[in-house]
N, C-alpha and C. Protein backbone atom coordinates (compact mmCIF):
# COMPACT_ATOMS: atom_id res chain seq x y z
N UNK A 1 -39.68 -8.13 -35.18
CA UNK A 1 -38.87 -9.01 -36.00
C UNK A 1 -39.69 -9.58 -37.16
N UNK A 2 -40.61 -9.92 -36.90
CA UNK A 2 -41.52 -10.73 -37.92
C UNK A 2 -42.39 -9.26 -38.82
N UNK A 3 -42.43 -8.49 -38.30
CA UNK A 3 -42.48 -7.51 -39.77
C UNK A 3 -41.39 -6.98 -40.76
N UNK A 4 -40.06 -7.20 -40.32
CA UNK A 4 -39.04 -7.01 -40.93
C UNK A 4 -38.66 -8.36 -42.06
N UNK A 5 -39.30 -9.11 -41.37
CA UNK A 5 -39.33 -10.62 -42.44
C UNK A 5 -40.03 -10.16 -42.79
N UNK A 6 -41.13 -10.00 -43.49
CA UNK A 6 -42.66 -9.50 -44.34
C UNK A 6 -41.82 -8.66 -44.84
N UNK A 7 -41.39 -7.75 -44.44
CA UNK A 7 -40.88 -6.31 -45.30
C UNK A 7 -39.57 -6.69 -45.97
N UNK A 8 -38.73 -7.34 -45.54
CA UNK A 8 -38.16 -8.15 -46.95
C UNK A 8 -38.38 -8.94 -47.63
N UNK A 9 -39.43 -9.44 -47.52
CA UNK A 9 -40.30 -10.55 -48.54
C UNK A 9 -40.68 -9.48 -49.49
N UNK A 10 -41.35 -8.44 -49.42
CA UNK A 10 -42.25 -7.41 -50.07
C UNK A 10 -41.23 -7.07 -50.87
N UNK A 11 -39.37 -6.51 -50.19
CA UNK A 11 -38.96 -6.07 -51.15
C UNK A 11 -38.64 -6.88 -52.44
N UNK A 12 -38.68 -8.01 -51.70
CA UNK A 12 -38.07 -9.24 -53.26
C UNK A 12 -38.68 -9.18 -54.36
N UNK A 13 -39.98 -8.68 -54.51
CA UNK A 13 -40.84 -8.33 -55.29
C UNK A 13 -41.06 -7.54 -55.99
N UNK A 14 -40.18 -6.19 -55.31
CA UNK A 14 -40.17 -4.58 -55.90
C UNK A 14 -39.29 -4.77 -57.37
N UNK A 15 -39.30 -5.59 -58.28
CA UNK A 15 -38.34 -5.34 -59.10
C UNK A 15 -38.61 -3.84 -59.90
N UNK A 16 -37.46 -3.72 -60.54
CA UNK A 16 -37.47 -2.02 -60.98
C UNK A 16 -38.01 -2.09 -62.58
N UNK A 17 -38.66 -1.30 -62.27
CA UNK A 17 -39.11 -0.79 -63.86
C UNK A 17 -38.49 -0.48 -64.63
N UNK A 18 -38.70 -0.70 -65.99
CA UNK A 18 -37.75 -0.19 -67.38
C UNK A 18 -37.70 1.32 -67.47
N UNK A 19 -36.51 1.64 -67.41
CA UNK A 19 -36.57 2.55 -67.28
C UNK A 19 -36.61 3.85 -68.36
N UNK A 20 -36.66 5.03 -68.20
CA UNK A 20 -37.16 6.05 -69.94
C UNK A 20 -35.85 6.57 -69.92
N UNK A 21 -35.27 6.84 -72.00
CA UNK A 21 -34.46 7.29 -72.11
C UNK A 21 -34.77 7.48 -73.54
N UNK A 22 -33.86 8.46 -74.16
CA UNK A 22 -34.03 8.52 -75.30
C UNK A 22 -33.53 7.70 -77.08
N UNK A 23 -32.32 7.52 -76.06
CA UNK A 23 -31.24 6.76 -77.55
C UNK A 23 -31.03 5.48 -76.52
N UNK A 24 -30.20 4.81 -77.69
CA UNK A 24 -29.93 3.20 -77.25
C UNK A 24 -28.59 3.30 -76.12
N UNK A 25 -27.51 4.34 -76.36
CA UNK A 25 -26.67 4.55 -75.49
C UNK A 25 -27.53 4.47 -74.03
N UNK A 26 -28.33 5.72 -73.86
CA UNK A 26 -29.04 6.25 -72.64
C UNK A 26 -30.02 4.93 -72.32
N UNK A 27 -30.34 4.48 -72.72
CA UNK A 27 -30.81 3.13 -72.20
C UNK A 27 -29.79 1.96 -71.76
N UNK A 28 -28.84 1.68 -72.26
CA UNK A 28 -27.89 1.19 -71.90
C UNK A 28 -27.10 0.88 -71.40
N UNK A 29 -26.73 2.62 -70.80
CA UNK A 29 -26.48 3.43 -69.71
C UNK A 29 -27.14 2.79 -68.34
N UNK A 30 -28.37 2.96 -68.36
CA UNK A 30 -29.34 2.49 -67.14
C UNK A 30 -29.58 0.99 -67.05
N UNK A 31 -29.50 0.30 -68.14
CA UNK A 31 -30.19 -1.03 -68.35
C UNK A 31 -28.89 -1.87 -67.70
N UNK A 32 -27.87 -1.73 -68.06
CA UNK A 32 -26.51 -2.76 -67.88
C UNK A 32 -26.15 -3.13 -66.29
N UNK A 33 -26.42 -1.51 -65.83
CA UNK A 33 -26.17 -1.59 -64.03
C UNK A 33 -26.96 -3.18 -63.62
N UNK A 34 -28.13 -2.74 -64.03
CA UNK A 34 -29.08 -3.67 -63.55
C UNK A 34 -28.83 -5.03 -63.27
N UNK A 35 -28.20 -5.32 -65.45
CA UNK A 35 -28.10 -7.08 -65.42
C UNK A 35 -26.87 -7.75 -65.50
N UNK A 36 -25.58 -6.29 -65.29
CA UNK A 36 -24.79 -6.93 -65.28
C UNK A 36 -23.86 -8.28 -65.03
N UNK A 37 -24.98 -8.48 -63.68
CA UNK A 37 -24.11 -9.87 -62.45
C UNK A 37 -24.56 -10.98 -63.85
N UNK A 38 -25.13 -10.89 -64.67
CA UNK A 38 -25.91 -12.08 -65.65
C UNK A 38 -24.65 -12.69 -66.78
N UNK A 39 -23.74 -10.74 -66.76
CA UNK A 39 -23.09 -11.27 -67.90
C UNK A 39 -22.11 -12.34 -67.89
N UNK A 40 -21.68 -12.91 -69.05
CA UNK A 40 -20.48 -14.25 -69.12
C UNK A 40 -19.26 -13.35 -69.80
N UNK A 41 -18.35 -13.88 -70.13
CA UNK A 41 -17.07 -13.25 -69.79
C UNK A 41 -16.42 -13.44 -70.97
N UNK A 42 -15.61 -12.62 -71.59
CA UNK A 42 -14.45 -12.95 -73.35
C UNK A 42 -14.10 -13.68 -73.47
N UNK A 43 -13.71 -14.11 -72.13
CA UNK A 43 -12.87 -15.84 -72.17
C UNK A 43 -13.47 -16.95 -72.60
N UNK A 44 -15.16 -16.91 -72.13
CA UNK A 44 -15.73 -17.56 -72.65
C UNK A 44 -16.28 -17.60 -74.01
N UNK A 45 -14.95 -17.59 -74.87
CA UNK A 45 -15.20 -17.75 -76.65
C UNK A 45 -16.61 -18.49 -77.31
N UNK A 46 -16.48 -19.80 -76.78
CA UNK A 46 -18.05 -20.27 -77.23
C UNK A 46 -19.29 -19.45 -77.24
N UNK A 47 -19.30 -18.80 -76.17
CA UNK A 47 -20.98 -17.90 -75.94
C UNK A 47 -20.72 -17.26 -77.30
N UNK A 48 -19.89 -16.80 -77.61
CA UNK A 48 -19.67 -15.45 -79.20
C UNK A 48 -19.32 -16.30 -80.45
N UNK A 49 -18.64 -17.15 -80.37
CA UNK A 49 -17.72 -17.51 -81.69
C UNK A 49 -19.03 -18.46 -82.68
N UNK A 50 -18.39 -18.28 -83.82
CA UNK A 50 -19.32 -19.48 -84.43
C UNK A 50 -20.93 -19.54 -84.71
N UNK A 51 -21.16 -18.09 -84.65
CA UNK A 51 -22.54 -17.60 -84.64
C UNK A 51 -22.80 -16.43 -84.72
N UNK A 52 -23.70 -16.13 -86.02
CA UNK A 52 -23.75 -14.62 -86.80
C UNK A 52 -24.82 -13.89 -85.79
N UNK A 53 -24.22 -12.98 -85.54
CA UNK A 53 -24.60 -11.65 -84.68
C UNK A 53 -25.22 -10.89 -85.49
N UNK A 54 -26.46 -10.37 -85.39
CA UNK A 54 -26.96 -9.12 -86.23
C UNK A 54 -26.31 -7.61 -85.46
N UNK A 55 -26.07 -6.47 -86.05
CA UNK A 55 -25.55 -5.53 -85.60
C UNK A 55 -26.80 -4.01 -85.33
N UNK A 56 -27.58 -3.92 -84.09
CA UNK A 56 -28.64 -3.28 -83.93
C UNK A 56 -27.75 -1.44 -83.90
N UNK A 57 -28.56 -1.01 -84.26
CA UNK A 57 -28.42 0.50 -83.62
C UNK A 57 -29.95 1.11 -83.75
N UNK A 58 -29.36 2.48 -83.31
CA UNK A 58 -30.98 3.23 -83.35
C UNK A 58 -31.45 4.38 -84.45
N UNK A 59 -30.00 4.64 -85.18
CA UNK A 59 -29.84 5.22 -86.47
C UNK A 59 -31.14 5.33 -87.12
N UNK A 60 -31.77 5.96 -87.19
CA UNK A 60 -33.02 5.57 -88.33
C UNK A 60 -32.37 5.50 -89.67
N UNK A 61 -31.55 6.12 -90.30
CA UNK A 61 -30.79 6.34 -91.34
C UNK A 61 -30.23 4.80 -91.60
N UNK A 62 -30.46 3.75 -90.73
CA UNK A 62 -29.68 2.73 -90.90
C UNK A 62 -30.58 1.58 -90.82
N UNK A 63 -30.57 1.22 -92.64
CA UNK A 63 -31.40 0.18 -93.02
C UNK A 63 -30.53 -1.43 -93.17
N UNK A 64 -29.36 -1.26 -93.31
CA UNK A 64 -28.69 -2.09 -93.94
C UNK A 64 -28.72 -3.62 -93.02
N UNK A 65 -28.64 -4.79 -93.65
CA UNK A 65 -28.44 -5.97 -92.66
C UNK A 65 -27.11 -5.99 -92.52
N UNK A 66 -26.57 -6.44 -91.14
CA UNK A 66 -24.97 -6.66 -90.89
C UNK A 66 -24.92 -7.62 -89.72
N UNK A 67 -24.07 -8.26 -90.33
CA UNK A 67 -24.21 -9.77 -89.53
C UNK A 67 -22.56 -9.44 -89.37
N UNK A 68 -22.30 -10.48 -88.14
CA UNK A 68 -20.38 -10.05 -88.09
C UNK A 68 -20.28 -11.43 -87.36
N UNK A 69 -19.22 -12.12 -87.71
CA UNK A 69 -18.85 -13.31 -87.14
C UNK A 69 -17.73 -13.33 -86.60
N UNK A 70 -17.49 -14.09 -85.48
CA UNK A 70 -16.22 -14.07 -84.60
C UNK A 70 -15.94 -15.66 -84.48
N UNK A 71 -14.55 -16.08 -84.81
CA UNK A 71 -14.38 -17.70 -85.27
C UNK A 71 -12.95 -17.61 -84.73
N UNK A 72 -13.21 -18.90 -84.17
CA UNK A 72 -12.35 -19.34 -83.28
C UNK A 72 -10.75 -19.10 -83.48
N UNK A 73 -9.69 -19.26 -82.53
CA UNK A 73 -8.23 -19.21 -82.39
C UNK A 73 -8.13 -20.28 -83.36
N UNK A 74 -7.18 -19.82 -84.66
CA UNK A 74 -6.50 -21.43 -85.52
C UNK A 74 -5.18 -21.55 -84.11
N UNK A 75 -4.85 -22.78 -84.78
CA UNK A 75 -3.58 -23.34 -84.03
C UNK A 75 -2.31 -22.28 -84.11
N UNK A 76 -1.46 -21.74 -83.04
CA UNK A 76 -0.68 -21.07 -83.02
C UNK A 76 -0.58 -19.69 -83.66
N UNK A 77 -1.98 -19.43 -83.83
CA UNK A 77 -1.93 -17.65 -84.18
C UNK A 77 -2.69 -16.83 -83.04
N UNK A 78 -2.44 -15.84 -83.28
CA UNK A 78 -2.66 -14.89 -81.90
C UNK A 78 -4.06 -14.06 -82.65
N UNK A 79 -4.28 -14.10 -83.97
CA UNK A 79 -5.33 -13.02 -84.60
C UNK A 79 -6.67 -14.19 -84.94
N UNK A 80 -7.62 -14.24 -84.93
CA UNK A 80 -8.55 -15.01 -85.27
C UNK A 80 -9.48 -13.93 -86.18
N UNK A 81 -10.50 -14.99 -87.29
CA UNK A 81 -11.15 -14.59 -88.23
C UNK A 81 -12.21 -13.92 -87.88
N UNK A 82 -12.27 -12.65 -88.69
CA UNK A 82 -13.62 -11.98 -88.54
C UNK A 82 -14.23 -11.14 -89.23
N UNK A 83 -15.46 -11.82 -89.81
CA UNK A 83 -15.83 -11.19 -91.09
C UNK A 83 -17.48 -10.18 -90.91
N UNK A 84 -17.55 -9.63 -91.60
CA UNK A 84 -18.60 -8.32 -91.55
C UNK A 84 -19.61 -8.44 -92.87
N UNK A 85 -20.73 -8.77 -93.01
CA UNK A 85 -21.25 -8.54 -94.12
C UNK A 85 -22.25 -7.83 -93.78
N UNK A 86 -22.58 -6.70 -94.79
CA UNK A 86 -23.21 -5.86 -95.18
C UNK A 86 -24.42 -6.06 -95.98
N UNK A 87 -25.47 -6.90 -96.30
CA UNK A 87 -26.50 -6.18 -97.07
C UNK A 87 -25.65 -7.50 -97.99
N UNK A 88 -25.24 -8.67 -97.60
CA UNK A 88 -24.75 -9.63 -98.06
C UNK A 88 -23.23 -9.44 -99.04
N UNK A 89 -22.73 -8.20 -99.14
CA UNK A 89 -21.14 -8.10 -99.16
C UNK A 89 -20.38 -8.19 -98.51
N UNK A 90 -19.47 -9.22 -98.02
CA UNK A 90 -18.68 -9.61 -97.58
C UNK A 90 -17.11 -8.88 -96.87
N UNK A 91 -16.50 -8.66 -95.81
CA UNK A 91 -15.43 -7.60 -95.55
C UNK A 91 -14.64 -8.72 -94.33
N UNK A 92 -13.27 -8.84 -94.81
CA UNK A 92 -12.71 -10.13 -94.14
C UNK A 92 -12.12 -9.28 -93.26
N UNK A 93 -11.66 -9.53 -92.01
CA UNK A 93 -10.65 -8.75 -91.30
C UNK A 93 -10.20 -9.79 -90.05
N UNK A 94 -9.73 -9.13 -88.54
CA UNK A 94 -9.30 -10.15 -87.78
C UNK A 94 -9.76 -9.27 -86.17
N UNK A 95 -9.41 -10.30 -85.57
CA UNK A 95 -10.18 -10.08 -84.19
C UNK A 95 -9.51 -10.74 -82.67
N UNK A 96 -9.21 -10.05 -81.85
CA UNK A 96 -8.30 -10.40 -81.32
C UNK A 96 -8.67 -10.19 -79.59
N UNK A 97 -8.66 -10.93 -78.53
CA UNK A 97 -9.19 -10.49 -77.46
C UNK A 97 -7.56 -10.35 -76.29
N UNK A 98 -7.24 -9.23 -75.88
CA UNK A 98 -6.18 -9.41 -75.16
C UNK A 98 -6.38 -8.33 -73.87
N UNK A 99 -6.23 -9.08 -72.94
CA UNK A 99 -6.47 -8.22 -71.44
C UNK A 99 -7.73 -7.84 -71.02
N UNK A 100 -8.59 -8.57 -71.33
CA UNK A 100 -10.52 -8.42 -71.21
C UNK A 100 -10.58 -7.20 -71.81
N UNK A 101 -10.19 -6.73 -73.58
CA UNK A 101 -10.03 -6.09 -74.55
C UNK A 101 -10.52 -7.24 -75.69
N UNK A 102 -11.39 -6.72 -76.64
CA UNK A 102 -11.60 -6.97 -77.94
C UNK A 102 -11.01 -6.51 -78.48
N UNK A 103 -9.94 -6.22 -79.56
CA UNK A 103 -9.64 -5.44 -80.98
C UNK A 103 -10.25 -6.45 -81.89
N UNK A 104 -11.21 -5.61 -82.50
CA UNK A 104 -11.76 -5.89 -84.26
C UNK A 104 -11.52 -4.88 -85.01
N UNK A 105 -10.46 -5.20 -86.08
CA UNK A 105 -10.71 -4.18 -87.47
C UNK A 105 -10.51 -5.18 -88.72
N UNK A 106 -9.56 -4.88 -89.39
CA UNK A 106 -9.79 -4.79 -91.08
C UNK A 106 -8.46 -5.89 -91.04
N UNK A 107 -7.90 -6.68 -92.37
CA UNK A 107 -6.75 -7.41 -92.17
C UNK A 107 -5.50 -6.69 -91.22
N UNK A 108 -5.34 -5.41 -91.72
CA UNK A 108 -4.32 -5.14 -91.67
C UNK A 108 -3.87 -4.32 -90.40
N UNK A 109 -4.96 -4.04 -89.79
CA UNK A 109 -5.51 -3.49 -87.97
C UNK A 109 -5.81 -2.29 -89.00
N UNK A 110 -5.69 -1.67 -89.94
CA UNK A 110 -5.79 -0.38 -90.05
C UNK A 110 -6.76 0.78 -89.37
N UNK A 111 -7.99 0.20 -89.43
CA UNK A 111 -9.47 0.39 -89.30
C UNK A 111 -9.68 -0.14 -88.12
N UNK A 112 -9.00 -0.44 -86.70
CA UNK A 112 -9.35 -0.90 -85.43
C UNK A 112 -9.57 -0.34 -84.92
N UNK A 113 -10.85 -1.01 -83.88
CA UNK A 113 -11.47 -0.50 -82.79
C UNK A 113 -11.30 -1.51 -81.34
N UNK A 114 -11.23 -0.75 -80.18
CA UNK A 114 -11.41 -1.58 -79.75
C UNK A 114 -12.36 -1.20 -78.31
N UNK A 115 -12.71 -2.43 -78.13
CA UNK A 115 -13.43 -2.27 -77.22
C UNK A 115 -13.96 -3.19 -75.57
N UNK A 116 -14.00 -2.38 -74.68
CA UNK A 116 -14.48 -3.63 -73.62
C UNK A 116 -15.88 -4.09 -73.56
N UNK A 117 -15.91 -5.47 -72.54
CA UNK A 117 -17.48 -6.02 -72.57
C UNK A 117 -18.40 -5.08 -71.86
N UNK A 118 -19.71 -4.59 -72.09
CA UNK A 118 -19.96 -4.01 -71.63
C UNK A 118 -21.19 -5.28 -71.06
N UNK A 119 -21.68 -6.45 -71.93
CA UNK A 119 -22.96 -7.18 -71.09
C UNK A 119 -22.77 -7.94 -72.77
N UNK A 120 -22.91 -9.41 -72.06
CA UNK A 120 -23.18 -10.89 -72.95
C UNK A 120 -23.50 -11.81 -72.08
N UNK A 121 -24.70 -12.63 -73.00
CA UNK A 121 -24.98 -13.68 -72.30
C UNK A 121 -25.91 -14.38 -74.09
N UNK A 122 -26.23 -14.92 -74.38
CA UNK A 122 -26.35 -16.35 -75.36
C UNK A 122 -26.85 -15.79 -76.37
N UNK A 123 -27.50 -14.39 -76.37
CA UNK A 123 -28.43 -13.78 -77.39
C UNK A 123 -27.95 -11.99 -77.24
N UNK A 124 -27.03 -11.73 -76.59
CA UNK A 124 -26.82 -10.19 -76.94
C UNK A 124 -24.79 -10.30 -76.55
N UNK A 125 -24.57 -9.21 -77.30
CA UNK A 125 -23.05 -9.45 -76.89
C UNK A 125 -22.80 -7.84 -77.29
N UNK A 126 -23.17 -6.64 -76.04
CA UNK A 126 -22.85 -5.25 -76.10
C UNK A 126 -21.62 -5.00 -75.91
N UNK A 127 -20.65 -4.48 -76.50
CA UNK A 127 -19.30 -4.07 -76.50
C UNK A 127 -19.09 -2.46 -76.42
N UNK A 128 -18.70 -1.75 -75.24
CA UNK A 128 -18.54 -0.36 -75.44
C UNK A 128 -17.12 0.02 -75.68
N UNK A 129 -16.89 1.11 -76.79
CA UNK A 129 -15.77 1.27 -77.49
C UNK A 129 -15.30 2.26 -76.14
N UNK A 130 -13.46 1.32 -76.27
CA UNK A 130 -12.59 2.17 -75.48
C UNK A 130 -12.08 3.56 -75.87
N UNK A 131 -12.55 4.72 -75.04
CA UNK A 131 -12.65 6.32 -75.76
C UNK A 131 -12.74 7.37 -74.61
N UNK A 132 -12.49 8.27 -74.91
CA UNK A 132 -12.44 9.25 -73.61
C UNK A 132 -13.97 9.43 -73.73
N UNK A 133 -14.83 9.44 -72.03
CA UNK A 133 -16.44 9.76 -72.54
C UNK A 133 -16.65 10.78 -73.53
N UNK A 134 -16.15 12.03 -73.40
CA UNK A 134 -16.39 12.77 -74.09
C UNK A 134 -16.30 12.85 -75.70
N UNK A 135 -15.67 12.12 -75.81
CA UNK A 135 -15.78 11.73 -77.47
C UNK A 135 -17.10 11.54 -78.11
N UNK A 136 -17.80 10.90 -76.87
CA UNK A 136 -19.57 10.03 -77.32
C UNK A 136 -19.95 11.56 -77.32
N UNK A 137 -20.07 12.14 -77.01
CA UNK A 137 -20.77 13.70 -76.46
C UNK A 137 -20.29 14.82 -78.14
N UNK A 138 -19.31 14.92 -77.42
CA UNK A 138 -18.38 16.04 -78.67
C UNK A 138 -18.54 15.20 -80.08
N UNK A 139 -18.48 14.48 -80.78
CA UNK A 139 -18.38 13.86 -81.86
C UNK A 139 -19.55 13.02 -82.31
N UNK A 140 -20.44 12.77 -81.46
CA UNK A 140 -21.83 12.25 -81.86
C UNK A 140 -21.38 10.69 -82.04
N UNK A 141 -20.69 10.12 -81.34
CA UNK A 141 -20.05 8.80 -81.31
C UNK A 141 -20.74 7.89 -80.80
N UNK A 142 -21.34 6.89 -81.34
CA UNK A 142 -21.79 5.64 -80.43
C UNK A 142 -21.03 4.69 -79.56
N UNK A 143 -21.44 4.99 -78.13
CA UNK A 143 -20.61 4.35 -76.84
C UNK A 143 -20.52 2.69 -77.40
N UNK A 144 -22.16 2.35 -77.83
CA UNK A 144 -21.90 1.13 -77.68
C UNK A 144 -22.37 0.38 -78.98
N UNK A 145 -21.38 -0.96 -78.83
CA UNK A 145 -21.53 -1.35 -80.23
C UNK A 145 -22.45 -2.92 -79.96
N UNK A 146 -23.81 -3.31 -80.16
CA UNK A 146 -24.48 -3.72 -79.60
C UNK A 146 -24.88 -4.80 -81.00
N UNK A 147 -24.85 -6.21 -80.86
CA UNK A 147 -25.38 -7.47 -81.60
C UNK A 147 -26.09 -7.86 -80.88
N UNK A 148 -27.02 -9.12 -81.74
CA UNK A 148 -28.09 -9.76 -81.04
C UNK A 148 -27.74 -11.12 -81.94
N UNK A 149 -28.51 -12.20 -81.78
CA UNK A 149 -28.39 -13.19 -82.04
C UNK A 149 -29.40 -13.07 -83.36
N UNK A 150 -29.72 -13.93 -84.49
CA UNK A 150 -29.81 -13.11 -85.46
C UNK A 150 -31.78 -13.69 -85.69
N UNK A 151 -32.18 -14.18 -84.40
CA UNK A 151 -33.66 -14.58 -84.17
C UNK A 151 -34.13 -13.65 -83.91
N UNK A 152 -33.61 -12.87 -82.85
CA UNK A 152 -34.47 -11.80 -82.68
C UNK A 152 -33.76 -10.31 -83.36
N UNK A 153 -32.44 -9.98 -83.58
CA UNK A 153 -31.91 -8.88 -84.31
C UNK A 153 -33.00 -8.83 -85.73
N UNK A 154 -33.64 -9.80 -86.27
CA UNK A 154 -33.82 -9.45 -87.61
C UNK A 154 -35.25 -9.27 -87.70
N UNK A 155 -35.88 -9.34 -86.37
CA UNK A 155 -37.43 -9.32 -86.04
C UNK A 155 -37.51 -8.39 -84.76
N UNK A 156 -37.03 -7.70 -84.20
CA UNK A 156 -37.66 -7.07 -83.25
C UNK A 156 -36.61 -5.47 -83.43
N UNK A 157 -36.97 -4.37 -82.98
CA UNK A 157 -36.57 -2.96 -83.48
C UNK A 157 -35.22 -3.05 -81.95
N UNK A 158 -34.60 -1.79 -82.01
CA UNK A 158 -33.75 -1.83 -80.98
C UNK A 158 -34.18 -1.94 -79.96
N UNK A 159 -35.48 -0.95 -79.27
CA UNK A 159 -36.09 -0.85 -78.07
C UNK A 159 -36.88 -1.99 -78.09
N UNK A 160 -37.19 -2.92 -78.49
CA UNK A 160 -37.63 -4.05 -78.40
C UNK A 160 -37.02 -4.89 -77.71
N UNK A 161 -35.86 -4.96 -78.06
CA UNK A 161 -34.43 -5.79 -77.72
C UNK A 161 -34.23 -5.18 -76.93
N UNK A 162 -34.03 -4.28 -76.06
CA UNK A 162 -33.35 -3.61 -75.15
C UNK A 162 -34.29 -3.73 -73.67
N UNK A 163 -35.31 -4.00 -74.39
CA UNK A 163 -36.47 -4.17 -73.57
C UNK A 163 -36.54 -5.57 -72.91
N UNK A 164 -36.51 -6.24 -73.98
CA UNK A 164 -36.32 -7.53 -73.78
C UNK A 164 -34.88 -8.89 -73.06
N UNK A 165 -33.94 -7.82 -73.17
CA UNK A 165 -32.75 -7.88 -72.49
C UNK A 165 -32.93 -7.73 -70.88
N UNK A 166 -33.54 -6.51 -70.73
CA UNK A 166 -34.34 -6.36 -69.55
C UNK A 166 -35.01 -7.35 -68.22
N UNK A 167 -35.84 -7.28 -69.82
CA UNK A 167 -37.46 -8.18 -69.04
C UNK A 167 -37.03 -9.35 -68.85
N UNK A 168 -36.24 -9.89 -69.44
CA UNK A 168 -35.54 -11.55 -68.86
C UNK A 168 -34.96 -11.86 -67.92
N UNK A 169 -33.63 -10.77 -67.44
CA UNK A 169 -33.74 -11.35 -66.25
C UNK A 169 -33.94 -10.37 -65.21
N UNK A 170 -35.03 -9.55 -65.35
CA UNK A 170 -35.90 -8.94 -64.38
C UNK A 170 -36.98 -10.57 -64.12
N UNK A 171 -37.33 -11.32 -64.82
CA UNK A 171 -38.55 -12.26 -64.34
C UNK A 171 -37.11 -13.87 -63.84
N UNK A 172 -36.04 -13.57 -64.40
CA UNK A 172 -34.83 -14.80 -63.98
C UNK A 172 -34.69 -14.31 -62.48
N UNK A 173 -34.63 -12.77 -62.32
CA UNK A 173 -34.74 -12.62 -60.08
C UNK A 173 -35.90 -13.18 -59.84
N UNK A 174 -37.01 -12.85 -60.51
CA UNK A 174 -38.14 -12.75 -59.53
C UNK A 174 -38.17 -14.29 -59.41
N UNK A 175 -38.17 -15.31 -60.25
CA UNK A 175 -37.88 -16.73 -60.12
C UNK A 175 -37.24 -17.50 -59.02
N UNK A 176 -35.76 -16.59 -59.38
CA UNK A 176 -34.62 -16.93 -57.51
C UNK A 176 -35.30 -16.75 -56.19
N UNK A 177 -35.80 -15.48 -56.47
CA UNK A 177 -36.82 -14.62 -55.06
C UNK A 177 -37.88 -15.70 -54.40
N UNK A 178 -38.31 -16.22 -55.07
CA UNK A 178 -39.72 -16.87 -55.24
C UNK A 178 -39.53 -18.69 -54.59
N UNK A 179 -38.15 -19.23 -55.74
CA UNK A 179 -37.49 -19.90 -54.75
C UNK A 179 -37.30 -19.62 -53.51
N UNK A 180 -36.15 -19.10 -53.11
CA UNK A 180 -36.10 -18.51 -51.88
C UNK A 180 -36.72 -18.10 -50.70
N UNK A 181 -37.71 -17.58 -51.36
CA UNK A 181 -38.61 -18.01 -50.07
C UNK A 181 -39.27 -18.77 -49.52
N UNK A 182 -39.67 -19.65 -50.84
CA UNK A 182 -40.38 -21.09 -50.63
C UNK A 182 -39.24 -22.05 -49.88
N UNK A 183 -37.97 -22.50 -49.87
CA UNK A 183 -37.32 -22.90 -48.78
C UNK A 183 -37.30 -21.99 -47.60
N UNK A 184 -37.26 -20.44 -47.56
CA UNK A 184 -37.34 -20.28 -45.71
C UNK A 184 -38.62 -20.65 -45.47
N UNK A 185 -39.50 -20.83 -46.38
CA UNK A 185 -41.00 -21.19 -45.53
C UNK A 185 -40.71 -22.31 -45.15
N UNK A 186 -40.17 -23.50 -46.13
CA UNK A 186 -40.37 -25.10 -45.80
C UNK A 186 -39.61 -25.10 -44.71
N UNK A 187 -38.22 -23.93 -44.03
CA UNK A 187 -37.39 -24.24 -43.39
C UNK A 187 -38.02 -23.45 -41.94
N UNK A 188 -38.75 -22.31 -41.96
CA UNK A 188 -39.41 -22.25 -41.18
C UNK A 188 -40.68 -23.11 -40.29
N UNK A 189 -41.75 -23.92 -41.09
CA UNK A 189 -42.53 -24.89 -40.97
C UNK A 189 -41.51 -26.29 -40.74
N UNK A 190 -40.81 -26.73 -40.17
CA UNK A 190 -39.49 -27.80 -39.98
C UNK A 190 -38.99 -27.32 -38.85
N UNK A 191 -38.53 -25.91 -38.42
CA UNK A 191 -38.34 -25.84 -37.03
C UNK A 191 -39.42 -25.76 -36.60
N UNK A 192 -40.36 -25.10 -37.09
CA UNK A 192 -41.69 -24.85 -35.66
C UNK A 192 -42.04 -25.61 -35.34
């Protein structure tokens, strides 16, 4: 019995390594399983609204700054504001969350996408576009449409961020773990 306590102590510790991939999808792919239980939810508008998102990819071809803002429900409309700037040109459109669904496009929906949460929490907000998989495959399509908060989007490369998405709350378990055992000890030393 008392090596099976030790041997789940040991595992609390095993956290998993970052794992290798090539593109930001394929990391993404692997990385999300991980931190999903972390993410917060559409409903929760505050975590997103009211704060410019930088827009990361892994494009090398893609120099441009793009910041995209998501602003709150006005009184009695169903579409809320949402604007896109480019390299500081400006593109107004609207944004709409219905059935744990995002739609963002252009005023007029013309240009809509939409997409579910794929992982958010205060500094990343990944959205993967709703699509048959094979679309990402056959068409060279990016699964996921991935912002950062605009401290670290405008200073650190994608795999930086992706990394770092990671490494946070890979060291936020090991923290719980660490707790955790420090009460079964205090609670062990109290019965004995």
């Amino acid at each position: 019995m008392e090596n099976k306590f030790f041997d789940n102590i040991a595992e609390l510790f095993n956290t998993q390594q970052f794992p290798e991939a090539d593109t930001l999808d394929e990391y993404l792919d692997k990385v999300i399983p991980i931190i999903k239980e972390n993410s917060d939810d559409l409903r929760e508008e505050g975590v997103y609204t009211n704060k410019p998102w930088v827009e990361v990819r892994d494009d090398e071809n893609f120099h441009e700054l793009v910041f995209h803002f998501f602003f709150p429900q006005p009184q009695e409309e169903e579409d809320r504001e949402y604007l896109k700037t480019v390299d500081g040109e400006v593109e107004q459109g609207k944004w709409r969350y219905v059935g744990n669904k995002l739609f963002i496009g252009d005023e007029d929906y013309d240009k809509t996408k939409v997409y579910e949460l794929a992982f958010m929490d205060s500094e990343f907000m990944i959205l993967k576009l709703l699509a048959n998989p094979k679309k990402f495959a056959l068409e060279d399509t990016p699964k996921y449409f991935v912002l950062s908060i605009e401290k670290l989007g405008r200073k650190l490369e994608w795999l930086d961020l992706v990394k770092h998405l990671f490494e946070k709350y890979q060291s936020n378990n090991l923290t719980y773990y660490l707790i955790a055992i420090f009460i079964a000890l205090i609670a062990l030393m109290l019965l004995s």
